[in-house]
N, C-alpha and C. Protein backbone atom coordinates (compact mmCIF):
# COMPACT_ATOMS: atom_id res chain seq x y z
N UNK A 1 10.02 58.66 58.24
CA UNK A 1 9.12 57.66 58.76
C UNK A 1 9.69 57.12 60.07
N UNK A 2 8.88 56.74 61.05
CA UNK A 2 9.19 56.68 62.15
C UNK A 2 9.69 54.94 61.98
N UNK A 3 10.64 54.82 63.27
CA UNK A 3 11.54 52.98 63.18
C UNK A 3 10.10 51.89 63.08
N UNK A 4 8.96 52.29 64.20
CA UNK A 4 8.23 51.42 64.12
C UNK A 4 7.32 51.13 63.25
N UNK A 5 6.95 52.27 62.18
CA UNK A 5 5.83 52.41 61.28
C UNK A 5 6.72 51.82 59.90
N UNK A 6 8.07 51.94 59.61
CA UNK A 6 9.08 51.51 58.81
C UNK A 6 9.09 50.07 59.01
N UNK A 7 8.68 49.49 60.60
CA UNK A 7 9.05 47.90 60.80
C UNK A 7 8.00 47.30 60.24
N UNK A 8 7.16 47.92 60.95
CA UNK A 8 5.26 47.27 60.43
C UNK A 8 5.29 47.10 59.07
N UNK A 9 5.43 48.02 58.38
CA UNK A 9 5.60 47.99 56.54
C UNK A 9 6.21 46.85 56.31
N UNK A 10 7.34 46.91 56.71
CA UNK A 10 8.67 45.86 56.20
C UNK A 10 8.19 44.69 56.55
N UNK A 11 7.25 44.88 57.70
CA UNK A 11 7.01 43.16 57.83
C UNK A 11 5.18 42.51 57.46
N UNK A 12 4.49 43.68 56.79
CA UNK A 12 3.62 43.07 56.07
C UNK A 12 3.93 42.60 55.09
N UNK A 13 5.30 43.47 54.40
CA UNK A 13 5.31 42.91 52.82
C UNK A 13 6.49 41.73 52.92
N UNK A 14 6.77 41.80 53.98
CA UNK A 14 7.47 40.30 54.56
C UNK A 14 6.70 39.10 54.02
N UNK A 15 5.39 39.22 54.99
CA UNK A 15 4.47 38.40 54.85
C UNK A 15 3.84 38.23 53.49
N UNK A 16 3.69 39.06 52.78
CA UNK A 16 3.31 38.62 51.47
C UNK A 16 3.90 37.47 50.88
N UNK A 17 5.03 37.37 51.08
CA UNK A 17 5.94 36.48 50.37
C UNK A 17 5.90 34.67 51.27
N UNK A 18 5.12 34.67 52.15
CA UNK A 18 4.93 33.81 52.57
C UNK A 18 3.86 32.87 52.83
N UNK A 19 4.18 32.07 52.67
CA UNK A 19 2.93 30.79 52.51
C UNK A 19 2.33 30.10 53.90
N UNK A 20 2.81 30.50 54.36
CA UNK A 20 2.40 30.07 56.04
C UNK A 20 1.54 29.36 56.59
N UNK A 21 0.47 29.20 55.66
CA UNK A 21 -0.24 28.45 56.61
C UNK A 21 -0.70 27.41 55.55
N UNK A 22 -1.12 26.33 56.69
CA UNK A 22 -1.53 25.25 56.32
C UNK A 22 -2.96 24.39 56.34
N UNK A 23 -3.48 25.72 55.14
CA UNK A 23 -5.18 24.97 54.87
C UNK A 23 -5.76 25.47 55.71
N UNK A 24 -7.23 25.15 56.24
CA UNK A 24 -8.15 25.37 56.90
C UNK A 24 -8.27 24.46 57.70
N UNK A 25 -9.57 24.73 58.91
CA UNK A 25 -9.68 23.54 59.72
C UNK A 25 -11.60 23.61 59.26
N UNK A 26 -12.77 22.85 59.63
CA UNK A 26 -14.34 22.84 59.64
C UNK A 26 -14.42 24.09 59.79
N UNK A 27 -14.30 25.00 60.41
CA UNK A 27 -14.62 26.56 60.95
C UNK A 27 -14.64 27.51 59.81
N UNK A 28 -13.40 27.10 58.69
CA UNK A 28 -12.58 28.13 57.97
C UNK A 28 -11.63 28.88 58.37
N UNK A 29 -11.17 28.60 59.27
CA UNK A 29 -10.06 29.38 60.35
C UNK A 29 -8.68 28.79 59.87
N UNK A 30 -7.37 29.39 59.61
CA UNK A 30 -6.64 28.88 59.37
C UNK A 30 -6.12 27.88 60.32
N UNK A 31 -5.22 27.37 59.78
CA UNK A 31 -5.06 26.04 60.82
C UNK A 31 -3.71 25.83 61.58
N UNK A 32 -3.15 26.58 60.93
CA UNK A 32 -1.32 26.87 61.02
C UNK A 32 -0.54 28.53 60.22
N UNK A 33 -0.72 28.93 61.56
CA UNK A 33 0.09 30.19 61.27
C UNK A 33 1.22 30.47 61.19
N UNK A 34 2.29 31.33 60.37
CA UNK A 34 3.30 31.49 60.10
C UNK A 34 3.98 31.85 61.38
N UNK A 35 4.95 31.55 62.04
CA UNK A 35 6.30 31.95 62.70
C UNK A 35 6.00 33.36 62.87
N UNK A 36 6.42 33.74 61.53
CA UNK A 36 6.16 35.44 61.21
C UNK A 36 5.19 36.06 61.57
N UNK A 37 4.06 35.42 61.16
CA UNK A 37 3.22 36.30 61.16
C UNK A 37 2.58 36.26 63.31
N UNK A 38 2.96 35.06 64.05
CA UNK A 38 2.59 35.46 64.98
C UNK A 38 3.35 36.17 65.85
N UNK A 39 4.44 36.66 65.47
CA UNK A 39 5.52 37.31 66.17
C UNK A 39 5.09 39.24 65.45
N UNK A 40 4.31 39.29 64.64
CA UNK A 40 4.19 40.42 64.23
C UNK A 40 2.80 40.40 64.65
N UNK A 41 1.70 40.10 65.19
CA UNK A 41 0.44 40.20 65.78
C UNK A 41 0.43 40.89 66.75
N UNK A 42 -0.41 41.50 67.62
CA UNK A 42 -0.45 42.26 68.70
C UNK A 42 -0.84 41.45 69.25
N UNK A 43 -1.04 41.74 70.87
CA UNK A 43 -1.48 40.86 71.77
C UNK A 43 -2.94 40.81 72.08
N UNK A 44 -3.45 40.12 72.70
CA UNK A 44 -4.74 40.40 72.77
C UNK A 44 -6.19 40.00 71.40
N UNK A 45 -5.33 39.50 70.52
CA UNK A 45 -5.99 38.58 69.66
C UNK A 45 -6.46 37.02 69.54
N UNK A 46 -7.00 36.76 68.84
CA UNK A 46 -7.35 35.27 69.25
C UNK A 46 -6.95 34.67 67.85
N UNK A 47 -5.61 34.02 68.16
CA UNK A 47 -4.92 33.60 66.91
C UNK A 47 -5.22 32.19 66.68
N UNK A 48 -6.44 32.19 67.22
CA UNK A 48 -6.97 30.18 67.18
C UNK A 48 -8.19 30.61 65.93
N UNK A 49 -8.33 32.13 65.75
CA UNK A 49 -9.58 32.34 64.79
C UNK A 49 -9.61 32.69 63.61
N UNK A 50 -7.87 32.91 63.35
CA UNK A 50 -7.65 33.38 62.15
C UNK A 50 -8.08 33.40 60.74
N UNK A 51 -8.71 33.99 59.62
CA UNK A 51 -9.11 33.83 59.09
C UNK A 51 -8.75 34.77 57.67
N UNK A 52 -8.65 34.73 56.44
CA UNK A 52 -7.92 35.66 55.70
C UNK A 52 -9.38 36.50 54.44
N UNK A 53 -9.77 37.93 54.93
CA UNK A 53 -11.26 37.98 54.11
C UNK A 53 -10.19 38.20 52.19
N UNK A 54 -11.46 37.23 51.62
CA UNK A 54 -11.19 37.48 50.26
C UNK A 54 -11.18 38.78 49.72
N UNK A 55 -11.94 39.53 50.11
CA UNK A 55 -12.06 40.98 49.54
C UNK A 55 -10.54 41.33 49.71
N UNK A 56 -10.16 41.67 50.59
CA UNK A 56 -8.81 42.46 50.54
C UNK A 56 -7.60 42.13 50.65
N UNK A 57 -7.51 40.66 51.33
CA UNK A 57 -6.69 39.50 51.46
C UNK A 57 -5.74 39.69 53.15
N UNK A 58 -6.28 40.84 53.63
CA UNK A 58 -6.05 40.74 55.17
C UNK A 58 -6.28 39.64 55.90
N UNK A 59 -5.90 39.31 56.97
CA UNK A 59 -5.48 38.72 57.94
C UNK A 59 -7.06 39.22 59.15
N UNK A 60 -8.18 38.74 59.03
CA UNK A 60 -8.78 38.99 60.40
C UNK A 60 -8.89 37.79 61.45
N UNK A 61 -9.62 38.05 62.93
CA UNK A 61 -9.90 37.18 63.84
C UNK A 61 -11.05 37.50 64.19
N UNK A 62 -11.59 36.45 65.00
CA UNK A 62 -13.14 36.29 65.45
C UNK A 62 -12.76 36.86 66.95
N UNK A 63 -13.27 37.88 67.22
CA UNK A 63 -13.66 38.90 68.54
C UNK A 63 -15.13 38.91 68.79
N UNK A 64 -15.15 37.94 70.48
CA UNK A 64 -16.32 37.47 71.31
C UNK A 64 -16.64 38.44 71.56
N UNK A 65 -17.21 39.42 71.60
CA UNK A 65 -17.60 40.96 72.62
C UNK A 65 -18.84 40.37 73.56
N UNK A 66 -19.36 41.24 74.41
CA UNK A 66 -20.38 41.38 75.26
C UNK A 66 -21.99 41.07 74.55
N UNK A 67 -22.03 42.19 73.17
CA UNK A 67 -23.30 41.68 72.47
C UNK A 67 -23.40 41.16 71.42
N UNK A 68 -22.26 40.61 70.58
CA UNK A 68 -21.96 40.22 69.64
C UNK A 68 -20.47 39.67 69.12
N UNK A 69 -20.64 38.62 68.23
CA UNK A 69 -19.13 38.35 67.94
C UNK A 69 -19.22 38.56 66.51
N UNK A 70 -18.02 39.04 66.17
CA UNK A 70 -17.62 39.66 64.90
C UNK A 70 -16.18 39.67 64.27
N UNK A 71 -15.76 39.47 63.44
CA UNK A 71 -14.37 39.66 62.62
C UNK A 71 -13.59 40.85 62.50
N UNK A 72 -12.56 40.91 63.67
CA UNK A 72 -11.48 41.79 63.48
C UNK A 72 -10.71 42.02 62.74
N UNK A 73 -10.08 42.84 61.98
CA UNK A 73 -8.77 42.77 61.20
C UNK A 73 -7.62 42.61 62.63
N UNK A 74 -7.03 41.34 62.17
CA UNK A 74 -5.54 41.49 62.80
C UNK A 74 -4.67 42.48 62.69
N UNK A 75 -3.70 42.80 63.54
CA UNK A 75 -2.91 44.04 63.92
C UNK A 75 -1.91 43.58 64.33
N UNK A 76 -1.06 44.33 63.66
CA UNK A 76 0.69 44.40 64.52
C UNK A 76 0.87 45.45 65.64
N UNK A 77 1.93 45.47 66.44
CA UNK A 77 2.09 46.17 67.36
C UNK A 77 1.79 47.39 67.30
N UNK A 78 2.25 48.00 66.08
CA UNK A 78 1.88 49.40 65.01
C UNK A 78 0.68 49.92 65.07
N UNK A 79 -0.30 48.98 64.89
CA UNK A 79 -1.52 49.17 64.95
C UNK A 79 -2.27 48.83 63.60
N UNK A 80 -1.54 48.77 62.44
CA UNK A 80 -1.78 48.59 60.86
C UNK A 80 -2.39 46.77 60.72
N UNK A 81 -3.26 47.18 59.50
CA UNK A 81 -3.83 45.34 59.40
C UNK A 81 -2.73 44.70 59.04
N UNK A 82 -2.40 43.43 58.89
CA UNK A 82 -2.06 42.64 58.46
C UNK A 82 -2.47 42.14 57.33
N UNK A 83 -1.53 41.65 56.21
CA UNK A 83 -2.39 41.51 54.88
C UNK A 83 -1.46 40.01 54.43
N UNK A 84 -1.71 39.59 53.57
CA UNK A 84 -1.48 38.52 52.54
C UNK A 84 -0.72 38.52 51.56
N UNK A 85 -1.47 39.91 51.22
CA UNK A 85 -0.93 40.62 49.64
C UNK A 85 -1.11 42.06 49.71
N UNK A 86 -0.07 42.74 49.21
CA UNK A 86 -0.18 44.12 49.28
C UNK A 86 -1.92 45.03 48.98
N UNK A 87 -1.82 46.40 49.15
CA UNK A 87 -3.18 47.01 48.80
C UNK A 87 -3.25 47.02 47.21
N UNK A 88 -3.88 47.14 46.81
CA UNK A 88 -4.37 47.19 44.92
C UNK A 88 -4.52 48.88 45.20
């Protein structure tokens, strides 16, 4: 396994173990993100939109596009989602 695809792993299931944030704000957007988890985000996200979908317990954001705005899954540098809790 390659160093960076080994880091990404190591640091979703990092994140599992962490409680990071603090509640919601009116939006449903989290309100306080982990240390961790914004140092493992890619760039180019909008970490003011964060939001965690119940179905799978990933980590998405709200992405403005041109004809529509819609819910991204968040990403680490890797390119892999970000999760909460491991896959089932």
């Amino acid at each position: 396994m390659s160093k960076s695809v080994c880091g990404a792993i190591c640091g979703v299931l990092f994140l599992t173990g962490c409680t990071g944030v603090g509640g919601t704000n009116s939006d449903g957007h989290l309100a306080n993100l982990s240390d961790n988890l914004v140092a493992l985000a890619a760039p180019n996200q909008d970490l003011n939109t964060v939001r965690i979908n119940p179905v799978d317990g990933c980590y998405e954001y709200r992405h403005v596009g041109p004809v529509e705005t819609t819910y991204l899954p968040l990403r680490a540098h890797a390119g892999n989602p970000l999760c909460s809790r491991p896959p089932e």
